[in-house]
C-alpha atoms as a PDB file:
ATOM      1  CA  UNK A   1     135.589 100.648  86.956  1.00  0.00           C
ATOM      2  CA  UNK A   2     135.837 103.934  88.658  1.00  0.00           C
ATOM      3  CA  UNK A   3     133.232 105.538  91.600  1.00  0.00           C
ATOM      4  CA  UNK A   4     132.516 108.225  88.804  1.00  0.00           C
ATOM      5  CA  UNK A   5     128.935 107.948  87.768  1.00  0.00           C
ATOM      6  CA  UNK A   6     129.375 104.557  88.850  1.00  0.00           C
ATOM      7  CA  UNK A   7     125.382 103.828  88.789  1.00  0.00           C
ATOM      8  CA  UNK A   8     126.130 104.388  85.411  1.00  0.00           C
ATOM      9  CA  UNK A   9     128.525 102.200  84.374  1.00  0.00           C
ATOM     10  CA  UNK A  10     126.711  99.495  86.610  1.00  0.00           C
ATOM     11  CA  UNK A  11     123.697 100.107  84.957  1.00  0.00           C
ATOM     12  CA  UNK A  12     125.177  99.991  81.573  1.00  0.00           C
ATOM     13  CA  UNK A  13     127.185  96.743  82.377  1.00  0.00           C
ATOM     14  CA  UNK A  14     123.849  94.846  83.600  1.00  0.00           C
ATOM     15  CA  UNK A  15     121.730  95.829  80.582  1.00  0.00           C
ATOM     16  CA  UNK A  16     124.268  94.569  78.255  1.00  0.00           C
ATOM     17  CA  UNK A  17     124.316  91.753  80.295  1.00  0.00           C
ATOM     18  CA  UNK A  18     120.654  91.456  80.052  1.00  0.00           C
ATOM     19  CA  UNK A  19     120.657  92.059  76.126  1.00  0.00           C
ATOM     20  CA  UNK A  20     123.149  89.090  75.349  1.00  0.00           C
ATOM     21  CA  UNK A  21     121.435  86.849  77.485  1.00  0.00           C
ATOM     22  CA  UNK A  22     118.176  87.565  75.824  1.00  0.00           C
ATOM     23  CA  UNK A  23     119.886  87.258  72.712  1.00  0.00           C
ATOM     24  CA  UNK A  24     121.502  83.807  73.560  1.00  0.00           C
ATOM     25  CA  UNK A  25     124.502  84.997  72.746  1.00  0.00           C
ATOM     26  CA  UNK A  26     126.338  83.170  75.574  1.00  0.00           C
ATOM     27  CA  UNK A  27     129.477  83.052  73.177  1.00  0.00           C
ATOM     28  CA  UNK A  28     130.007  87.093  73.947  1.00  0.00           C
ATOM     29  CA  UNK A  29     128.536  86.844  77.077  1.00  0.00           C
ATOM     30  CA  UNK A  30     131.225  84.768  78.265  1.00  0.00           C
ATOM     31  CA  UNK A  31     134.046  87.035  76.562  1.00  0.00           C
ATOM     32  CA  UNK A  32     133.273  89.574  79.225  1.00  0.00           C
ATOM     33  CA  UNK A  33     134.704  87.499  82.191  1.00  0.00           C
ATOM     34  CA  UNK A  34     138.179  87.099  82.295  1.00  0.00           C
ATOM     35  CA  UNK A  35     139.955  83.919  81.102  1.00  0.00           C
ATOM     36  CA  UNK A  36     140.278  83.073  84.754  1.00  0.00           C
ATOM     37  CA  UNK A  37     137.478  84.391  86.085  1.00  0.00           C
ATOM     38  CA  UNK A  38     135.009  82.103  88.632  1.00  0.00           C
ATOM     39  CA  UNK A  39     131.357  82.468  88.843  1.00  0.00           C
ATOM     40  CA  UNK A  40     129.884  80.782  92.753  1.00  0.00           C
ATOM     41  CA  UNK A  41     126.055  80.067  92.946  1.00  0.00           C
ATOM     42  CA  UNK A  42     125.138  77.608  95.697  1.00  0.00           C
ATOM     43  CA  UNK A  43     124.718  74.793  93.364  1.00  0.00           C
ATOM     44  CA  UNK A  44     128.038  75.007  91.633  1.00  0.00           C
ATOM     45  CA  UNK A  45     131.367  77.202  90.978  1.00  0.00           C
ATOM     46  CA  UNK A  46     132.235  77.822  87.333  1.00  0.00           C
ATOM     47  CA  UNK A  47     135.839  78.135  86.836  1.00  0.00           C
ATOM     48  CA  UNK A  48     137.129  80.089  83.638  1.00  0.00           C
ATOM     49  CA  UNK A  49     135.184  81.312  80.237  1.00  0.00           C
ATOM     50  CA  UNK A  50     134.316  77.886  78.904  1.00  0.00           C
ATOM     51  CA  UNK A  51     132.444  77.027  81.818  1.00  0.00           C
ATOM     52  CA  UNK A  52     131.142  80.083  82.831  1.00  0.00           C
ATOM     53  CA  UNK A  53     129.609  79.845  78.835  1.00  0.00           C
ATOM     54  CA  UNK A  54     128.277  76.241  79.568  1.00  0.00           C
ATOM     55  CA  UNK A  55     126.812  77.643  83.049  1.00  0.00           C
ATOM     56  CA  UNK A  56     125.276  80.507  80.899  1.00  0.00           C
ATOM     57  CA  UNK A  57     123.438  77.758  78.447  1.00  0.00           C
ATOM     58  CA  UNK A  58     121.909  75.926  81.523  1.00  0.00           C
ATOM     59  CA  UNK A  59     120.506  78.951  82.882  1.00  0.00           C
ATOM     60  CA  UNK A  60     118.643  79.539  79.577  1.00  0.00           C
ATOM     61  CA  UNK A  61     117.193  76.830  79.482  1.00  0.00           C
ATOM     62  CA  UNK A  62     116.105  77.830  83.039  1.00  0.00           C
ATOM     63  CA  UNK A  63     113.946  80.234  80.036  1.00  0.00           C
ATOM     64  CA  UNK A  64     114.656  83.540  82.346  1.00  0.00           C
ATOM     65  CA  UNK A  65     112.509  86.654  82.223  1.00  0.00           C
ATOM     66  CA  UNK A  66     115.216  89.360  83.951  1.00  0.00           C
ATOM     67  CA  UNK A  67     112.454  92.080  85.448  1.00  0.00           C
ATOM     68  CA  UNK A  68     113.380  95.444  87.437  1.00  0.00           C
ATOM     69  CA  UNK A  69     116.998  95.954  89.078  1.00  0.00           C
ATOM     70  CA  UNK A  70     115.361  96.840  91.986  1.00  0.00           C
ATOM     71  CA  UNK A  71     118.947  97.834  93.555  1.00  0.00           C
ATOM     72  CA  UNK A  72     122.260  98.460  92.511  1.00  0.00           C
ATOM     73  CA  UNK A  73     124.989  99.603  94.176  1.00  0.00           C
ATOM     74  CA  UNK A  74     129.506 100.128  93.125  1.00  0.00           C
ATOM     75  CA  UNK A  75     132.085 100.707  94.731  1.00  0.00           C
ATOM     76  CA  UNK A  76     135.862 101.302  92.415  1.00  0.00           C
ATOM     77  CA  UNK A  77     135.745  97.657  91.125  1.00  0.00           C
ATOM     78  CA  UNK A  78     132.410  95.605  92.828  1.00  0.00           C
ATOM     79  CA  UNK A  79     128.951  95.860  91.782  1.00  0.00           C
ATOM     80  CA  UNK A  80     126.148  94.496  93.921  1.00  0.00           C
ATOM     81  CA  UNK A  81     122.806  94.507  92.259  1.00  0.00           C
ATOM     82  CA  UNK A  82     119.438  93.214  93.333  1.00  0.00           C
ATOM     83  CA  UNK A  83     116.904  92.335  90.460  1.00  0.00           C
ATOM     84  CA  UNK A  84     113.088  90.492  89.934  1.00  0.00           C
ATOM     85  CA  UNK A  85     113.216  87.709  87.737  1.00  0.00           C
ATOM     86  CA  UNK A  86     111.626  84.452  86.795  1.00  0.00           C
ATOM     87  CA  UNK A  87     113.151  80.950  85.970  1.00  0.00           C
ATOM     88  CA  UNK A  88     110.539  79.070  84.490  1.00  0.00           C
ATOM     89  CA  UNK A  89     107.581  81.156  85.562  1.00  0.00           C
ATOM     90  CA  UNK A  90     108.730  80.569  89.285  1.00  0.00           C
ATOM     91  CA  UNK A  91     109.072  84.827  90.926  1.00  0.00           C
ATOM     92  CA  UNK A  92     112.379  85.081  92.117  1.00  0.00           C
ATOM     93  CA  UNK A  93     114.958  88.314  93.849  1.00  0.00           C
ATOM     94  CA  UNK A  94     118.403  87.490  91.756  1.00  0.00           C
ATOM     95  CA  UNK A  95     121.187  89.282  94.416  1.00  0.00           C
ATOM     96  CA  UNK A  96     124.852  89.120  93.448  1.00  0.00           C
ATOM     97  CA  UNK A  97     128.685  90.492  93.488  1.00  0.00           C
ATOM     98  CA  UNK A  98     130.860  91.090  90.068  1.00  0.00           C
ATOM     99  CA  UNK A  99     134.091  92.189  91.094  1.00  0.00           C
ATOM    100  CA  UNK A 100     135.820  93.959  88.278  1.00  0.00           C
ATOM    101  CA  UNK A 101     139.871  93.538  86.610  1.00  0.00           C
ATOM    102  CA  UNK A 102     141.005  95.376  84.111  1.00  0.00           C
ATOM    103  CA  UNK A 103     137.645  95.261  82.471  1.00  0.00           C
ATOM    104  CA  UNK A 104     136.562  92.345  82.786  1.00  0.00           C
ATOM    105  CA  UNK A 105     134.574  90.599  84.745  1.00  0.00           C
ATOM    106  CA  UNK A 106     136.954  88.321  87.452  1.00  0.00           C
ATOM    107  CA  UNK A 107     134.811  87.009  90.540  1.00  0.00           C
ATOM    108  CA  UNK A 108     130.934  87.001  90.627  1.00  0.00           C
ATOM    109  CA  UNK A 109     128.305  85.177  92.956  1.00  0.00           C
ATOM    110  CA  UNK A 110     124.201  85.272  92.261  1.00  0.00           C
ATOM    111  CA  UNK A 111     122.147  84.166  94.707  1.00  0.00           C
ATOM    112  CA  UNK A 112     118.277  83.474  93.582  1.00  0.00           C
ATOM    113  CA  UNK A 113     116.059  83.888  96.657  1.00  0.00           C
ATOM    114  CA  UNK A 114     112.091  82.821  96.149  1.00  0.00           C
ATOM    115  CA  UNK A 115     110.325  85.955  95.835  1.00  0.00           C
ATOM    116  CA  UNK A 116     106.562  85.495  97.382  1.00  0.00           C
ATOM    117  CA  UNK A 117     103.906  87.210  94.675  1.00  0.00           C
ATOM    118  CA  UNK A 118     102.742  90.391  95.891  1.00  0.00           C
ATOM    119  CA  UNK A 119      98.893  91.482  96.360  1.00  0.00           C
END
């Protein structure tokens, strides 16, 4: 990933991310992290593609509605992006890190922070 029209390629990278998921596709999803790669949320680390996968079929079943990226921001080779979303009707901000290798998707976090409904 380059800093040339960066928001771009960020932007691109998330809604594809958004489309599989939504698909259920968690097969292809998982293809886009490399064979090493390690996902940290607070509740667990996923180490390599089989698990990241297997963490992508519990979150479905979280049944996820991804909203607005509300923020996203990259830098050569990390994305940070900021987006409204619910897991199981609950409002939440998703907030994360990908860090990029050769294409692929090698370190990410997500954070999901409760998200108060607005008035």
């Amino acid at each position: 990933m380059t800093t040339d029209n960066g928001t771009a390629i960020a932007a691109d990278f998330l809604s594809t991310q958004v489309q599989l998921l939504e698909a259920g596709d968690t097969a292809t999803l998982s293809l886009r992290y490399a064979p090493d790669a390690v996902f940290v949320r607070f509740d667990f680390v996923a180490y390599g593609r089989d698990a990241i996968k297997t963490m992508f079929d519990g979150y479905l079943k979280e049944n996820p509605e991804v909203g607005d990226v509300a923020g996203v921001k990259i830098t050569e080779d990390v994305l940070m992006y900021q987006a409204s979303e619910r897991l199981n009707g609950k409002l939440v901000w998703a907030v994360g890190t990908i860090y990029f290798e050769d294409g692929l998707v090698k370190r990410q976090t997500a954070a999901f922070i409760d998200r108060p409904l607005e008035s």
